[in-house]
PDB file of N, CA and C in Angstrom:
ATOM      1  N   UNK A   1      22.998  16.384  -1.247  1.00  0.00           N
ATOM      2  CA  UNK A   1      24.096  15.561  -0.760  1.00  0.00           C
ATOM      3  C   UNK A   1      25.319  16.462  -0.627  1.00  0.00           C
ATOM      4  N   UNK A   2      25.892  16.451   0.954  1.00  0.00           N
ATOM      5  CA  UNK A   2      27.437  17.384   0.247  1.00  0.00           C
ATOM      6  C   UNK A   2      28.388  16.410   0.387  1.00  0.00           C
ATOM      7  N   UNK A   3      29.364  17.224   0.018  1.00  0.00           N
ATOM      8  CA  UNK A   3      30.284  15.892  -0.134  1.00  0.00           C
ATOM      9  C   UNK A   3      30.953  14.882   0.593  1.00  0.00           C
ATOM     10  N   UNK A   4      30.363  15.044   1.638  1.00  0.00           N
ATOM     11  CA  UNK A   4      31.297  14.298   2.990  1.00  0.00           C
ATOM     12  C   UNK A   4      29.945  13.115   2.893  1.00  0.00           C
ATOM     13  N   UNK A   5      29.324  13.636   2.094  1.00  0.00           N
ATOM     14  CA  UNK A   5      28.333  11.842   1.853  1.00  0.00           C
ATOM     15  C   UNK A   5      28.095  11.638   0.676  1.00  0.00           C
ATOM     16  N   UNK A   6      28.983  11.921  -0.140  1.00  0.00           N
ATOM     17  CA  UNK A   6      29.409  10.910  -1.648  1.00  0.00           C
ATOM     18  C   UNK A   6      30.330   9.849  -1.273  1.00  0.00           C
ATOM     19  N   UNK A   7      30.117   9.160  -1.767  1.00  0.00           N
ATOM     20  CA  UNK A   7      30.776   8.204  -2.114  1.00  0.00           C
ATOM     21  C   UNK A   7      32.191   8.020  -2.901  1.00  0.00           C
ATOM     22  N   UNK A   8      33.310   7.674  -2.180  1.00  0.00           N
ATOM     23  CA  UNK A   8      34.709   7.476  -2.193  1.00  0.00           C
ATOM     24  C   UNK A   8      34.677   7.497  -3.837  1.00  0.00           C
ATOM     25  N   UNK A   9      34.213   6.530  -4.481  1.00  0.00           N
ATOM     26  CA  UNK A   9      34.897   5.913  -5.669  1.00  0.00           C
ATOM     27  C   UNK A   9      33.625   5.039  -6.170  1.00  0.00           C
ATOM     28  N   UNK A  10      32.730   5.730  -7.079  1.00  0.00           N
ATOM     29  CA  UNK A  10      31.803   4.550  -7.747  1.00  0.00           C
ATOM     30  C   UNK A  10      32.114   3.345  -7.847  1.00  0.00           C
ATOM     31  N   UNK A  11      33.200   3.634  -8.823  1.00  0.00           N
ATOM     32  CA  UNK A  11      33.928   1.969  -9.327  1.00  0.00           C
ATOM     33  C   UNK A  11      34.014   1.064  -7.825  1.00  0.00           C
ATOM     34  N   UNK A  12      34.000   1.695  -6.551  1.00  0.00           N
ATOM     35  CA  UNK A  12      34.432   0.715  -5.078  1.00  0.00           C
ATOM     36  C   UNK A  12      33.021   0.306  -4.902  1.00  0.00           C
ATOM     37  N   UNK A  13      31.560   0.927  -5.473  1.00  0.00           N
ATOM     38  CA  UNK A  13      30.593   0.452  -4.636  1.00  0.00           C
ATOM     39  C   UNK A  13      29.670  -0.295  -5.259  1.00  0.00           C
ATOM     40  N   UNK A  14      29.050  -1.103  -4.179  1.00  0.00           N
ATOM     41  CA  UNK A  14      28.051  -2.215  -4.768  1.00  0.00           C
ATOM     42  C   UNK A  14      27.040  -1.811  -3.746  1.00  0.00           C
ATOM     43  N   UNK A  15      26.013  -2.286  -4.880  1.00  0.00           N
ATOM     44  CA  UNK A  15      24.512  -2.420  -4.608  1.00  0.00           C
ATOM     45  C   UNK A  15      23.983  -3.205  -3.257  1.00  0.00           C
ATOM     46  N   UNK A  16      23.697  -2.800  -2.322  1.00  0.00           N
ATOM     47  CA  UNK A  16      23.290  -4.020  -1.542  1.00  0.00           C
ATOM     48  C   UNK A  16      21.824  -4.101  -1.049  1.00  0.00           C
ATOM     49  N   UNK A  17      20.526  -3.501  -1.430  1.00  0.00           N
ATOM     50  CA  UNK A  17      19.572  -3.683  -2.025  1.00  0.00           C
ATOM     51  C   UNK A  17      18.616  -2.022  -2.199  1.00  0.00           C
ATOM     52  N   UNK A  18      17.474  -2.775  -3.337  1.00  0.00           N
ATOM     53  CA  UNK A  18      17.094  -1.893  -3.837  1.00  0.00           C
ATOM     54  C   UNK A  18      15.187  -1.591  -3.131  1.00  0.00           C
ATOM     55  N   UNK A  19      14.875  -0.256  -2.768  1.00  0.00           N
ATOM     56  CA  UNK A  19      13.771  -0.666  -1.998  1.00  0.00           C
ATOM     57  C   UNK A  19      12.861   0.696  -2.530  1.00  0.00           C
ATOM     58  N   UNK A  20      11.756   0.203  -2.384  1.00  0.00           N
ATOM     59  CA  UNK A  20      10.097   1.085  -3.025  1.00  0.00           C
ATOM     60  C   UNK A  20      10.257   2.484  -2.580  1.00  0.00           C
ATOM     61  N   UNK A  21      10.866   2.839  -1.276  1.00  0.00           N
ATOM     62  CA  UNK A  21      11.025   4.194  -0.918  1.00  0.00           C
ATOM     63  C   UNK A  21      12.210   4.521   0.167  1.00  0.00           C
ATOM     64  N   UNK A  22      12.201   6.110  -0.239  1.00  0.00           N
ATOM     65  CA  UNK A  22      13.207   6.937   0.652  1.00  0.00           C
ATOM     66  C   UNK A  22      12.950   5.894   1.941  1.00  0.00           C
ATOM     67  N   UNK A  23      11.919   5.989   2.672  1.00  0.00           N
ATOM     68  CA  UNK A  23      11.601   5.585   4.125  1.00  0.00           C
ATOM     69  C   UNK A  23      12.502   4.488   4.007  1.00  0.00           C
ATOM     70  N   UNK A  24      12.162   3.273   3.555  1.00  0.00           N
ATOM     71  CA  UNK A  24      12.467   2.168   3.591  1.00  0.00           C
ATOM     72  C   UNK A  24      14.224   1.892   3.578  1.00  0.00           C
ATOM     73  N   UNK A  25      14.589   2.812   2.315  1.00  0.00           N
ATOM     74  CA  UNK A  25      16.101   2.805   2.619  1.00  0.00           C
ATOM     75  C   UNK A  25      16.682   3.260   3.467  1.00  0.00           C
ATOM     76  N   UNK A  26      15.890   4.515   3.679  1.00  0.00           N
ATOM     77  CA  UNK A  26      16.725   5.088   5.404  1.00  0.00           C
ATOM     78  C   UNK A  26      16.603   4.383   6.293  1.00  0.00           C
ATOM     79  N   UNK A  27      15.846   3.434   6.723  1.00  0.00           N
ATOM     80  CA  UNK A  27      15.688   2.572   8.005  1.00  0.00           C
ATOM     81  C   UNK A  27      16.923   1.506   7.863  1.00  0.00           C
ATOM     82  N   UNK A  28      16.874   0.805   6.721  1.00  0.00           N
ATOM     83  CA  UNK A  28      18.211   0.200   6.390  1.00  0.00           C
ATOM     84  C   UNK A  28      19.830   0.438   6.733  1.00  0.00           C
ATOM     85  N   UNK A  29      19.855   1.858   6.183  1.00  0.00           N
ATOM     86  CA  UNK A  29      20.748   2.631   6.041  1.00  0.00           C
ATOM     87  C   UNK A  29      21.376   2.884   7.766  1.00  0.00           C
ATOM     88  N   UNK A  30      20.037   3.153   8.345  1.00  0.00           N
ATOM     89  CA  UNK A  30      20.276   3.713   9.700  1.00  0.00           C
ATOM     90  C   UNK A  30      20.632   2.797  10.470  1.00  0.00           C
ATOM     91  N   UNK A  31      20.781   1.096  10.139  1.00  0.00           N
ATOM     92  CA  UNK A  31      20.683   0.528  10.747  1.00  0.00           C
ATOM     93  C   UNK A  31      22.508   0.013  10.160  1.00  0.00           C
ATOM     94  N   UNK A  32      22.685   0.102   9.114  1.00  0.00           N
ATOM     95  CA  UNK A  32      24.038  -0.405   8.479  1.00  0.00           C
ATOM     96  C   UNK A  32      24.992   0.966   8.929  1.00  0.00           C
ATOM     97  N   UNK A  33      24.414   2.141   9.471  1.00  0.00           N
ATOM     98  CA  UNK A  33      25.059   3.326   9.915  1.00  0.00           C
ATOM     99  C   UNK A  33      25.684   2.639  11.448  1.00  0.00           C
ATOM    100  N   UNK A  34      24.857   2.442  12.174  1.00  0.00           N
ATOM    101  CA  UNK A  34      24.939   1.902  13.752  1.00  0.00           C
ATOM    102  C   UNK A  34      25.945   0.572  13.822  1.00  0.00           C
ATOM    103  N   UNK A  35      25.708   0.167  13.061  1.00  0.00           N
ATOM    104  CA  UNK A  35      26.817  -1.230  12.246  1.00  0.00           C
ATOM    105  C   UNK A  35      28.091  -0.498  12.325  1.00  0.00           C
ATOM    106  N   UNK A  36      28.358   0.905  11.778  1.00  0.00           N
ATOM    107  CA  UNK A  36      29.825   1.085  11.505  1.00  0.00           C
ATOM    108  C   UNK A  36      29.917   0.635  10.235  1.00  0.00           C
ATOM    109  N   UNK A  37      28.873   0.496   9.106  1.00  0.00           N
ATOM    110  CA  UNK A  37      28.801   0.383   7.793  1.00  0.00           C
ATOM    111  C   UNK A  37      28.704   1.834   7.230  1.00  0.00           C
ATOM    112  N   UNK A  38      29.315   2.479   6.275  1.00  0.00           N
ATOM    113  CA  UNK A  38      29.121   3.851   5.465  1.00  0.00           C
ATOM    114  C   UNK A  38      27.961   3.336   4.271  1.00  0.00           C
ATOM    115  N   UNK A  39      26.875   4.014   3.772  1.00  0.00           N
ATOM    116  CA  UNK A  39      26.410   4.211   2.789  1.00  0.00           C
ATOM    117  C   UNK A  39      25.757   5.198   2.110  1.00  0.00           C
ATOM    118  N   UNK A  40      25.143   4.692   1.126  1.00  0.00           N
ATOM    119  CA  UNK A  40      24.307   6.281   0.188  1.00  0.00           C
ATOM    120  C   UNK A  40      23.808   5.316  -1.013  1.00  0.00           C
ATOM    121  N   UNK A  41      22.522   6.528  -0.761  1.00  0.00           N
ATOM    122  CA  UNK A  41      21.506   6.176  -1.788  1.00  0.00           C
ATOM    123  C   UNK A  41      21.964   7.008  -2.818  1.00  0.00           C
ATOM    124  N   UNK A  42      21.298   6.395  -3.997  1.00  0.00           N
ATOM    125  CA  UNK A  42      20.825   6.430  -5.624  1.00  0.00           C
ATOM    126  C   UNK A  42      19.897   6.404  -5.671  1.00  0.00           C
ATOM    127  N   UNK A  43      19.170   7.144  -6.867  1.00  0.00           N
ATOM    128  CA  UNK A  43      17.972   7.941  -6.979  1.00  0.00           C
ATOM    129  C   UNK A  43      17.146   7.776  -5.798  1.00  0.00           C
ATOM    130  N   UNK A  44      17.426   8.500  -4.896  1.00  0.00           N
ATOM    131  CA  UNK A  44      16.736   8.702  -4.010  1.00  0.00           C
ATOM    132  C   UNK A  44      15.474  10.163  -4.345  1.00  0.00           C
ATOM    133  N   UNK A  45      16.398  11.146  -5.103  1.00  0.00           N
ATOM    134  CA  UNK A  45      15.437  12.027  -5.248  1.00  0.00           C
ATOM    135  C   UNK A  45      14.535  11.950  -6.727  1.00  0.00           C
ATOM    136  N   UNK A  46      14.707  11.241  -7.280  1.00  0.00           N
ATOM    137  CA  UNK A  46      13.939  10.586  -8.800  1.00  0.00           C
ATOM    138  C   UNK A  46      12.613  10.289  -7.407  1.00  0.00           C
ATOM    139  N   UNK A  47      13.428   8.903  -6.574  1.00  0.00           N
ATOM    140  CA  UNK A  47      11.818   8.353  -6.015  1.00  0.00           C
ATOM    141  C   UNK A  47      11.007   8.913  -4.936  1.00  0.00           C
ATOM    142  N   UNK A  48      11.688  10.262  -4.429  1.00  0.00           N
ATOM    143  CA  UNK A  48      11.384  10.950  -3.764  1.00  0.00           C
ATOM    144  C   UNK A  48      10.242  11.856  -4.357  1.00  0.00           C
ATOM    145  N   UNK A  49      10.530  12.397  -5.616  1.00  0.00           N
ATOM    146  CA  UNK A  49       9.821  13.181  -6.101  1.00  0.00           C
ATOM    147  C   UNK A  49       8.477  12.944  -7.562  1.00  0.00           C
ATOM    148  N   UNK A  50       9.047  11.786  -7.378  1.00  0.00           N
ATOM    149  CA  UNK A  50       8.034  10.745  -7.927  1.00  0.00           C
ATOM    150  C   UNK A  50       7.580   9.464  -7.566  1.00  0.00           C
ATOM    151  N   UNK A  51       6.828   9.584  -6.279  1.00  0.00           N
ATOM    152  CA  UNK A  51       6.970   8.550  -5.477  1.00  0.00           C
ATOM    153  C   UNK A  51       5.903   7.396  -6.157  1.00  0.00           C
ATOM    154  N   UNK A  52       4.998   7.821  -7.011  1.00  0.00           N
ATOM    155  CA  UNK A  52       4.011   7.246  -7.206  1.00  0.00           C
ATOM    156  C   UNK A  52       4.560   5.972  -8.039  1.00  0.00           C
ATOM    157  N   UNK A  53       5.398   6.157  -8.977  1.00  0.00           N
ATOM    158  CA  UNK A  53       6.011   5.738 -10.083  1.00  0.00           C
ATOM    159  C   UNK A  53       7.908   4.999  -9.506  1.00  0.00           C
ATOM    160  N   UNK A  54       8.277   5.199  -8.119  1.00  0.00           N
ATOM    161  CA  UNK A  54       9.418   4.997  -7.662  1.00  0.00           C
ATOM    162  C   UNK A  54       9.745   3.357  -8.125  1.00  0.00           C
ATOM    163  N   UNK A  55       8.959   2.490  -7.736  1.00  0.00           N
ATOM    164  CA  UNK A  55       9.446   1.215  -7.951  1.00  0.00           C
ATOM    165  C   UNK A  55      10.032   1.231  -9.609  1.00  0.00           C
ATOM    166  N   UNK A  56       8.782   1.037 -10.267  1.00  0.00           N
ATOM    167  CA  UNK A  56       8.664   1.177 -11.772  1.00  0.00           C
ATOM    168  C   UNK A  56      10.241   2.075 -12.483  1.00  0.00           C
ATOM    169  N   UNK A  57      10.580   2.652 -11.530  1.00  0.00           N
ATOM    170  CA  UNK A  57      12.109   3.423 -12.117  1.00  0.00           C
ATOM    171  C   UNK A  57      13.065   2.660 -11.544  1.00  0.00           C
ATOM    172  N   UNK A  58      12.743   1.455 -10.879  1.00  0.00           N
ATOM    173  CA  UNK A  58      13.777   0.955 -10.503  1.00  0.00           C
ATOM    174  C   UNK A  58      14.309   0.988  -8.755  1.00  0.00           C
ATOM    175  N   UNK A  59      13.423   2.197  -8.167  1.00  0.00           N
ATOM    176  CA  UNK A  59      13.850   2.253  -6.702  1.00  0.00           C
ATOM    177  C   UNK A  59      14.838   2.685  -6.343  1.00  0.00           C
ATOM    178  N   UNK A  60      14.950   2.740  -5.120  1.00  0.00           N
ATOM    179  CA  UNK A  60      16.138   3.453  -4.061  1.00  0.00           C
ATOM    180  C   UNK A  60      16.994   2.627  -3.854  1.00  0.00           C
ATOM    181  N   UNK A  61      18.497   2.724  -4.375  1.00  0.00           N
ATOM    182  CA  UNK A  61      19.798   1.771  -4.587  1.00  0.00           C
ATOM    183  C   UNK A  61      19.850   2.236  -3.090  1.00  0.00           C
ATOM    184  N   UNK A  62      20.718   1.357  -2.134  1.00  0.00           N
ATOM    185  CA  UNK A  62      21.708   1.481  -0.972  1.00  0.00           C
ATOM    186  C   UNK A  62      22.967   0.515  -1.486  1.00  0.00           C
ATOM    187  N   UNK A  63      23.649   1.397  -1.429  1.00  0.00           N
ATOM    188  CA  UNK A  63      24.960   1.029  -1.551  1.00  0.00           C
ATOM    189  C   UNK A  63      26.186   1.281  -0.824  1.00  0.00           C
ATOM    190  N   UNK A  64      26.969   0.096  -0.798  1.00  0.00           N
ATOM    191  CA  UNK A  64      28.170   0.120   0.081  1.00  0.00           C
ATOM    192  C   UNK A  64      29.368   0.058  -0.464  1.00  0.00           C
ATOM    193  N   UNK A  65      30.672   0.280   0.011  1.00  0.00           N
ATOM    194  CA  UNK A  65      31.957   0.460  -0.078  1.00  0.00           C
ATOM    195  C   UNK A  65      31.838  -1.562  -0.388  1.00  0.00           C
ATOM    196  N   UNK A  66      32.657  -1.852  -1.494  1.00  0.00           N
ATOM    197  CA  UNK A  66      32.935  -3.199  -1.989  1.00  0.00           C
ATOM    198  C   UNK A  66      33.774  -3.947  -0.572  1.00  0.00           C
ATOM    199  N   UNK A  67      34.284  -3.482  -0.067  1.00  0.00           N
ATOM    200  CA  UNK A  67      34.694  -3.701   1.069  1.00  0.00           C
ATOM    201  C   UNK A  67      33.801  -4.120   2.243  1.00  0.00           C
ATOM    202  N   UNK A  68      32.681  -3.444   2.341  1.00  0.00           N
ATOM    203  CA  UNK A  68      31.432  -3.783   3.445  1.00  0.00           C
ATOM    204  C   UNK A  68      30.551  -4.910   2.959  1.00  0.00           C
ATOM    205  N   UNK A  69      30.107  -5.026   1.639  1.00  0.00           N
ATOM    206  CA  UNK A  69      29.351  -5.811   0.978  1.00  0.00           C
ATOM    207  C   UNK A  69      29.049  -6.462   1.867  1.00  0.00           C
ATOM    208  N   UNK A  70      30.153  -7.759   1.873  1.00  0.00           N
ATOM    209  CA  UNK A  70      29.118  -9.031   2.934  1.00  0.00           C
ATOM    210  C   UNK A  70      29.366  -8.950   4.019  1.00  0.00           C
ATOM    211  N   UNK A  71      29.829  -7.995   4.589  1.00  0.00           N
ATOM    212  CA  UNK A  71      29.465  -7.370   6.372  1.00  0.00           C
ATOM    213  C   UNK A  71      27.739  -7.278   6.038  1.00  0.00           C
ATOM    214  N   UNK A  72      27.673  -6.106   5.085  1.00  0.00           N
ATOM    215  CA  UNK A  72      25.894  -5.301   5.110  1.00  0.00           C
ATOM    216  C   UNK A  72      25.305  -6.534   4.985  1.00  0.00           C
ATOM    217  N   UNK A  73      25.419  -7.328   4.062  1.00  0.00           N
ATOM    218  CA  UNK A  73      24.588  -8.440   3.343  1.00  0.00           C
ATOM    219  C   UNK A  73      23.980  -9.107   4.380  1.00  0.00           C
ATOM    220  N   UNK A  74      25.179 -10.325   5.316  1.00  0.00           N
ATOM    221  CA  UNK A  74      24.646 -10.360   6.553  1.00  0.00           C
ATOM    222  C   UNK A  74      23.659  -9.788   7.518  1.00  0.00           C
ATOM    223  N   UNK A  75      24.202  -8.331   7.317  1.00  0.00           N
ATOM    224  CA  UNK A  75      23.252  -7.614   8.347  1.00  0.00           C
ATOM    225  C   UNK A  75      21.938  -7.056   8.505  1.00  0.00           C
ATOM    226  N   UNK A  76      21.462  -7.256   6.938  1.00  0.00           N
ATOM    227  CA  UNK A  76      20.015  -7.022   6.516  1.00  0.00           C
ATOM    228  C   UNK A  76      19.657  -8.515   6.480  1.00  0.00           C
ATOM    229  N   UNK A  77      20.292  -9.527   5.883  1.00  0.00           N
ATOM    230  CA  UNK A  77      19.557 -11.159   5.677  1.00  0.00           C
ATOM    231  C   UNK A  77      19.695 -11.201   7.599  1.00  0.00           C
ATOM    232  N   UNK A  78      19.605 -10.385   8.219  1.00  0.00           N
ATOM    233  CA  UNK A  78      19.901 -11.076   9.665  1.00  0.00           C
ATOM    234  C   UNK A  78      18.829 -10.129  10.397  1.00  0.00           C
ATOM    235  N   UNK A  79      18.184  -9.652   9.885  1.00  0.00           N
ATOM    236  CA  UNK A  79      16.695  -8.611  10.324  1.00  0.00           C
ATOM    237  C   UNK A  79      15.855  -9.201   9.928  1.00  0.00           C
ATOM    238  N   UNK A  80      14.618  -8.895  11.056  1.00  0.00           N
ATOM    239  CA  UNK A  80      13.601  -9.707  11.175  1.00  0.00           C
ATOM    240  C   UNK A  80      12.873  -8.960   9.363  1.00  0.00           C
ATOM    241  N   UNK A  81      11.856 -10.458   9.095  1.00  0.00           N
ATOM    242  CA  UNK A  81      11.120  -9.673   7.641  1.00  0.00           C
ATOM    243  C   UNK A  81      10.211  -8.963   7.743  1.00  0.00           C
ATOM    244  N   UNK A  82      10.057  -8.022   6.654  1.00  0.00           N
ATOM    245  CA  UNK A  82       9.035  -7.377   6.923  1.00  0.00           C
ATOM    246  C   UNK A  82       7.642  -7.909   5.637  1.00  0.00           C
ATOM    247  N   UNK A  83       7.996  -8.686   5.377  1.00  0.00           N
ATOM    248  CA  UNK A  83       7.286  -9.561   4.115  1.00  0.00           C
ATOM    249  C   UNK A  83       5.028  -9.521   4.275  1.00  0.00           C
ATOM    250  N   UNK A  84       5.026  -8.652   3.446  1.00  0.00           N
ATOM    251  CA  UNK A  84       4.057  -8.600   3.318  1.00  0.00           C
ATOM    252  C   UNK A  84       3.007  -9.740   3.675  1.00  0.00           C
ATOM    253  N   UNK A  85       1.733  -9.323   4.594  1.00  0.00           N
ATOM    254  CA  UNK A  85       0.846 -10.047   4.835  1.00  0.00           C
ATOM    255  C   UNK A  85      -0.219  -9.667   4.664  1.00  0.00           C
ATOM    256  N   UNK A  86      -1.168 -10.435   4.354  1.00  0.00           N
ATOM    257  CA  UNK A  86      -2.716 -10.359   3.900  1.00  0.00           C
ATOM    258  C   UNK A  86      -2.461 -10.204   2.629  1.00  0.00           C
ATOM    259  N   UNK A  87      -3.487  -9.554   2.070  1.00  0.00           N
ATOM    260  CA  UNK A  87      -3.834  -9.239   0.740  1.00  0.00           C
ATOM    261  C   UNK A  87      -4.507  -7.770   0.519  1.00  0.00           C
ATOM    262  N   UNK A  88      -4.375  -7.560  -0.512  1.00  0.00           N
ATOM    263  CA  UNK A  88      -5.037  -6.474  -0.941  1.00  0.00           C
ATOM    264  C   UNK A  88      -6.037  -5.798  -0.053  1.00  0.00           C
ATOM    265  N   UNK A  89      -7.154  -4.930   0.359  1.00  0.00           N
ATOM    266  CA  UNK A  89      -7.880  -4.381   1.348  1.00  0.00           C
ATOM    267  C   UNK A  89      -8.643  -3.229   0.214  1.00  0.00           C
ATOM    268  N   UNK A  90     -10.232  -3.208   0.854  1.00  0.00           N
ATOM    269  CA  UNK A  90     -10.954  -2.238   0.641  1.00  0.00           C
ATOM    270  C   UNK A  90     -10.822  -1.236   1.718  1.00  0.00           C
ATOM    271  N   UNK A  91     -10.645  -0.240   1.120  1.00  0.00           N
ATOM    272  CA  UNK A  91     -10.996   1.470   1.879  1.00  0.00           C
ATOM    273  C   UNK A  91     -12.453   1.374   2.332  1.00  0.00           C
ATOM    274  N   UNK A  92     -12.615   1.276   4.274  1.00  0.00           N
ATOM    275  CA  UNK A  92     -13.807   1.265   4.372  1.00  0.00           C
ATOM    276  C   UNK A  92     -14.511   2.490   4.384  1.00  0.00           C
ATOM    277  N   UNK A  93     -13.831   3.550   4.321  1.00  0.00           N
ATOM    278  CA  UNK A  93     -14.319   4.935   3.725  1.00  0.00           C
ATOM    279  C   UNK A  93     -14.629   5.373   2.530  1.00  0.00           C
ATOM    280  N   UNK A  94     -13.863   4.882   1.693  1.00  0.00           N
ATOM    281  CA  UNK A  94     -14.315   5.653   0.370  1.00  0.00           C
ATOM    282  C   UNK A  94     -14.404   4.396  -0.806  1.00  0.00           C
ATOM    283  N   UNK A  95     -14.181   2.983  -0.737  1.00  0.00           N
ATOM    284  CA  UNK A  95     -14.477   2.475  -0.901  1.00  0.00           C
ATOM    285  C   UNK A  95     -13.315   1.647  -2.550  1.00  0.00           C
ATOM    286  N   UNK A  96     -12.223   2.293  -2.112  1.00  0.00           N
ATOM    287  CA  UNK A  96     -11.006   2.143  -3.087  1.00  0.00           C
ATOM    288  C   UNK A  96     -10.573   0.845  -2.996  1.00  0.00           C
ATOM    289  N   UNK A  97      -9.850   0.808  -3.957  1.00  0.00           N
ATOM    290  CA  UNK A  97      -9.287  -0.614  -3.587  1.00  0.00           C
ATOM    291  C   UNK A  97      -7.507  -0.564  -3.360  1.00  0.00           C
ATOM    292  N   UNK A  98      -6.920  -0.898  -2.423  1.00  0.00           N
ATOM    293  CA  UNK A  98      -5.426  -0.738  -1.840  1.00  0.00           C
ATOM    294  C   UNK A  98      -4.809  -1.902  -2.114  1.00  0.00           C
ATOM    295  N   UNK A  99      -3.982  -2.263  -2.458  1.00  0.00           N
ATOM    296  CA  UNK A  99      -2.787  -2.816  -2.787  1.00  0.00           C
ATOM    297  C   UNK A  99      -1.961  -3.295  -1.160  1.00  0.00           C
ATOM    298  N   UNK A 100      -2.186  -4.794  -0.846  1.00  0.00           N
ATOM    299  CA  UNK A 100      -1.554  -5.601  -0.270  1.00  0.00           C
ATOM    300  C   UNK A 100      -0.001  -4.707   0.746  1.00  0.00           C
ATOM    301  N   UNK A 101       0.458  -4.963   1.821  1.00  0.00           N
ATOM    302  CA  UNK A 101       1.627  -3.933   2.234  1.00  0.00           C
ATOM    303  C   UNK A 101       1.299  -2.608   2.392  1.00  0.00           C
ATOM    304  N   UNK A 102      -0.054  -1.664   2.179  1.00  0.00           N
ATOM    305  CA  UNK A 102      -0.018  -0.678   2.495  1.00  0.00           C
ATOM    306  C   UNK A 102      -1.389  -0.560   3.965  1.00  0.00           C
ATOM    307  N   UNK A 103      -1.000   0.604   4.491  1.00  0.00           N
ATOM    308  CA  UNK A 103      -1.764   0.396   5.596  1.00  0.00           C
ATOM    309  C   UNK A 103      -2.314   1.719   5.762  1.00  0.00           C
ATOM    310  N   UNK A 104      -2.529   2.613   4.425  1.00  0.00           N
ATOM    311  CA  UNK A 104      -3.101   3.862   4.202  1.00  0.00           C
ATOM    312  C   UNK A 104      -3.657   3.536   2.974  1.00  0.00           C
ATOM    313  N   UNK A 105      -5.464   4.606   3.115  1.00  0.00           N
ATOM    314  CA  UNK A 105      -5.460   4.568   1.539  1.00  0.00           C
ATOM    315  C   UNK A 105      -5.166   5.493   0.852  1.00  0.00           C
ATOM    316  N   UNK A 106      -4.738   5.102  -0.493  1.00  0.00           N
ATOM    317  CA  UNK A 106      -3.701   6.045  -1.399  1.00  0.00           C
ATOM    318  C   UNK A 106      -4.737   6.987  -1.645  1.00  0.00           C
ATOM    319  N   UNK A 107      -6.366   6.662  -1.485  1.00  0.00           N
ATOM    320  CA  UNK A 107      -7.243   8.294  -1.866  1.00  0.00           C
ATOM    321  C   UNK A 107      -7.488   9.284  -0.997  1.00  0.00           C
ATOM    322  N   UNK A 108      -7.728   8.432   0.393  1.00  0.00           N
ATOM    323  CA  UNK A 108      -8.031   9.328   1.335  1.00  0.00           C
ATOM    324  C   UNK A 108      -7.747   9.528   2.082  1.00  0.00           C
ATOM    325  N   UNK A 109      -6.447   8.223   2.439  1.00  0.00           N
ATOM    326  CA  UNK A 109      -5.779   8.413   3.778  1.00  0.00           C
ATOM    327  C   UNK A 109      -6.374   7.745   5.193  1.00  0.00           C
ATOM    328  N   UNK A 110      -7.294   7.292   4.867  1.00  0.00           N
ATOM    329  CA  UNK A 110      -7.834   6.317   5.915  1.00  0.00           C
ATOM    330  C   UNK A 110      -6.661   5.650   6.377  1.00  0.00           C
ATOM    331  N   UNK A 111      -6.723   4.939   7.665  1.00  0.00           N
ATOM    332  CA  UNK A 111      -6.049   3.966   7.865  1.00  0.00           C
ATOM    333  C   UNK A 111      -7.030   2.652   7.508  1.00  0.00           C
ATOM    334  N   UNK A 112      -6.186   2.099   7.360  1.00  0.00           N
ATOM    335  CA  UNK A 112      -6.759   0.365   7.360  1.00  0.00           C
ATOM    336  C   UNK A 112      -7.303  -0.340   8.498  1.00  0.00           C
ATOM    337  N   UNK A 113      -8.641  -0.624   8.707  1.00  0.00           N
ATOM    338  CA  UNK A 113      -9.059  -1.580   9.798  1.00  0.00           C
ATOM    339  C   UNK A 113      -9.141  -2.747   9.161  1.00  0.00           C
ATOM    340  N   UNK A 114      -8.500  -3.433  10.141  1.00  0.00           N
ATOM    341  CA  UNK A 114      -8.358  -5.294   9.733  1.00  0.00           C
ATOM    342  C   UNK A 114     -10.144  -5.574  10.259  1.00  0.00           C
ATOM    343  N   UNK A 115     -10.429  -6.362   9.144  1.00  0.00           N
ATOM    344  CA  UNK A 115     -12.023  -6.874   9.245  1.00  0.00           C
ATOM    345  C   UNK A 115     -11.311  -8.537   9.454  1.00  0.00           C
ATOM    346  N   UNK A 116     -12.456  -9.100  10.405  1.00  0.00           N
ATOM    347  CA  UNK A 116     -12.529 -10.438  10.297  1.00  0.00           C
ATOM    348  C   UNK A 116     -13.255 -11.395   9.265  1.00  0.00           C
ATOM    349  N   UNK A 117     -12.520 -12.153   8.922  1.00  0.00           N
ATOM    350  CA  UNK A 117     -12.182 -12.992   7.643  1.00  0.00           C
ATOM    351  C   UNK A 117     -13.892 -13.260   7.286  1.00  0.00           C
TER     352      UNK A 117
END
């Protein structure tokens, strides 16, 4: 981080949500950037470099100037969801079992083919 992307004044900033990975906050971010919203992540490099374990630490803060708050707030409750669908999935390659929201498997990297029900 250099310093022209720290953050003004801790005490000015609030949380405006917390998400499973780098990816996920940057898409946010990039999108509250285009807004004319300023922000920056928190532990980004904790979940960066321990991605396996990222949620479980709590995740990738995005945070805004107390001032933007419910500009951002709006502007993420106003994006389409990305709310998990289906369920869980077998690896038809290696035969793992994947966790619901992912569309790789965590052993081998397969992608996921949707089987009919």
């Amino acid at each position: 981080m250099t310093d022209g992307d720290r953050p003004p004044d801790d005490r000015t900033m609030e949380t405006v949500g917390v998400y499973p990975s780098i990816t996920e906050a940057s898409i946010v971010r990039g999108r509250l950037d285009q807004a004319g919203i300023r922000s920056w992540m928190q532990e980004e490099l904790t979940a960066g470099q321990l991605f396996q374990v990222g949620t479980a630490l709590g995740g990738v803060k995005l945070q805004v100037a107390d001032s933007d708050l419910q500009r951002a707030r709006e502007l993420i409750a106003n994006e389409p969801s990305k709310e998990t669908t289906g369920a869980a999935w077998t690896c038809p390659r290696c035969g793992s079992d994947v966790d619901a929201g992912f569309e790789i498997c965590w052993s081998c990297q397969a992608m996921r083919v949707d089987q009919p029900d």
